[in-house]
C-alpha atoms as a PDB file:
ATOM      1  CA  UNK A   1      79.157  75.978 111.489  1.00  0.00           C
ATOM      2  CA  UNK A   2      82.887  76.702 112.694  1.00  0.00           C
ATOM      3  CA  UNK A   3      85.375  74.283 111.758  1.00  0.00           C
ATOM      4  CA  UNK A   4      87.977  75.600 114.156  1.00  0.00           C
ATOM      5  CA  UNK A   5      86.856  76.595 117.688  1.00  0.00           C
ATOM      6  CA  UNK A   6      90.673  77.290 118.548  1.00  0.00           C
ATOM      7  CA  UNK A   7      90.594  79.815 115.691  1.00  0.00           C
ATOM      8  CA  UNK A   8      87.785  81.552 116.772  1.00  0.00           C
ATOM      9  CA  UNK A   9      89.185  81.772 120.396  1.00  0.00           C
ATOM     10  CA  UNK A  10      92.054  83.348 118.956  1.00  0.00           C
ATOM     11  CA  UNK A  11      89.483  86.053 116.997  1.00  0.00           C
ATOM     12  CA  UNK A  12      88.029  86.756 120.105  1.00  0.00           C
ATOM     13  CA  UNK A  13      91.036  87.098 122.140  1.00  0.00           C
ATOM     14  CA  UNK A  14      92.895  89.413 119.827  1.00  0.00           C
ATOM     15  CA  UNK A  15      89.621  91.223 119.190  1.00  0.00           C
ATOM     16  CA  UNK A  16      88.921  91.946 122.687  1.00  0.00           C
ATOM     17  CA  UNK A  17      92.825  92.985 123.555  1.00  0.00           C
ATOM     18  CA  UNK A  18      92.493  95.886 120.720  1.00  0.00           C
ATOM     19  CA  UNK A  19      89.016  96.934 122.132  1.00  0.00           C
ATOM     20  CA  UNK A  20      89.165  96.062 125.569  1.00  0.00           C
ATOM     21  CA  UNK A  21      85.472  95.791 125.538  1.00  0.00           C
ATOM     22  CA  UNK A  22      83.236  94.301 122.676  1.00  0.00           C
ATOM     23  CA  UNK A  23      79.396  93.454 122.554  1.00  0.00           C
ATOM     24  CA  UNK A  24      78.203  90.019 121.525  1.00  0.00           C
ATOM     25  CA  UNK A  25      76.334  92.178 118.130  1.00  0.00           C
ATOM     26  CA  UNK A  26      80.271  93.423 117.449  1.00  0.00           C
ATOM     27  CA  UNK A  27      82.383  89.732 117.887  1.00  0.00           C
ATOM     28  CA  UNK A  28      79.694  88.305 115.571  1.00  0.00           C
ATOM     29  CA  UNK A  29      80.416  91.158 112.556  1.00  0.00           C
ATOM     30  CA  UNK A  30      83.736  90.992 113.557  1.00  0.00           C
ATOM     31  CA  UNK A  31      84.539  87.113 113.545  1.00  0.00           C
ATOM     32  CA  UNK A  32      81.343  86.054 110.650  1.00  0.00           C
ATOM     33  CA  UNK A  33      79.440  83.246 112.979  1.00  0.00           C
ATOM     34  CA  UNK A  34      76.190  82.758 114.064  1.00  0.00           C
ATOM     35  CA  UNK A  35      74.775  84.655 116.861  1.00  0.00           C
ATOM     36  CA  UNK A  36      73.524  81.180 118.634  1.00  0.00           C
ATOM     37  CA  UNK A  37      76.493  79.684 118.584  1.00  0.00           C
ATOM     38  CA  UNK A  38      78.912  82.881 119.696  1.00  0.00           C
ATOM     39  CA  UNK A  39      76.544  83.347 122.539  1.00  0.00           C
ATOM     40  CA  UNK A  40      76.948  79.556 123.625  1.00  0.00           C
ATOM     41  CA  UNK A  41      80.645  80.148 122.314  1.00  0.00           C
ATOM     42  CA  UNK A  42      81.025  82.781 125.083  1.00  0.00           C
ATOM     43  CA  UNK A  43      79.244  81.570 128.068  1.00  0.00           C
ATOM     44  CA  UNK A  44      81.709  78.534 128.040  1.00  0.00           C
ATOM     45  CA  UNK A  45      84.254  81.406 127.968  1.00  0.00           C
ATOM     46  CA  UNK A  46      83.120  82.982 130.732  1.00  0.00           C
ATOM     47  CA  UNK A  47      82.391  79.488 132.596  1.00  0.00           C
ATOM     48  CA  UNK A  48      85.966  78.934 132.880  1.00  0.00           C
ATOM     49  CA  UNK A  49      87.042  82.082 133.649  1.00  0.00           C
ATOM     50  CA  UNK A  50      88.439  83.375 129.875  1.00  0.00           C
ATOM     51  CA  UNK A  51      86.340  86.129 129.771  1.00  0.00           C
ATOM     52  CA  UNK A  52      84.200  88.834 132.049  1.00  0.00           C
ATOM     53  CA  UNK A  53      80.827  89.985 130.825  1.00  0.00           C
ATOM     54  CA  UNK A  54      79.518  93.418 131.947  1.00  0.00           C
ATOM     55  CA  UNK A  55      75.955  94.762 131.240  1.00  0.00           C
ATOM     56  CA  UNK A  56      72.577  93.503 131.384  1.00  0.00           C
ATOM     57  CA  UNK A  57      70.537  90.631 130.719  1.00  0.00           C
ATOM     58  CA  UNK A  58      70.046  92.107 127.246  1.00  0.00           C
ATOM     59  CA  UNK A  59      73.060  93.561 126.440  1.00  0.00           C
ATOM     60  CA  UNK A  60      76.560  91.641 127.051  1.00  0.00           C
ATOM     61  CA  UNK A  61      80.015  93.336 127.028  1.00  0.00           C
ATOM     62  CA  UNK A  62      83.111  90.949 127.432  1.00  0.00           C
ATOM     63  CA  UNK A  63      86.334  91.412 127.929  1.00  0.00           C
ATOM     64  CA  UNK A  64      89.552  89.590 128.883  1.00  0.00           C
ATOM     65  CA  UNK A  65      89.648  88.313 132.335  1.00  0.00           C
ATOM     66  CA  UNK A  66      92.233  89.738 134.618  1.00  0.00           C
ATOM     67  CA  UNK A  67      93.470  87.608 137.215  1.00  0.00           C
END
């Protein structure tokens, strides 16, 4: 369970400035939450235009969205 989502968008936004692009496998070592919930985490993300995802159906990259 994460007790701060505001945190964890924090993680993921400095994470993915320093790497430009991270897999869903390497913001779950990285940040230490569930897979399930990161993946739901991100989809909102990319729902409201935080984020960009790049790959396939089975393998995700994100990274910041540029606007």
């Amino acid at each position: 369970m994460v007790d701060n989502p505001h945190e964890t968008l924090q993680q993921i936004s400095r994470l993915l400035e320093k790497n430009g692009l991270m897999s869903l496998s390497d913001l779950e070592r990285s940040i230490g939450v569930s897979r399930n919930w990161l993946s739901g985490f991100m989809a909102a993300l990319e729902a409201i235009d935080l984020v960009e995802r790049k790959g396939t159906r089975t393998f995700k990259l994100y990274m910041i969205k540029r606007k």
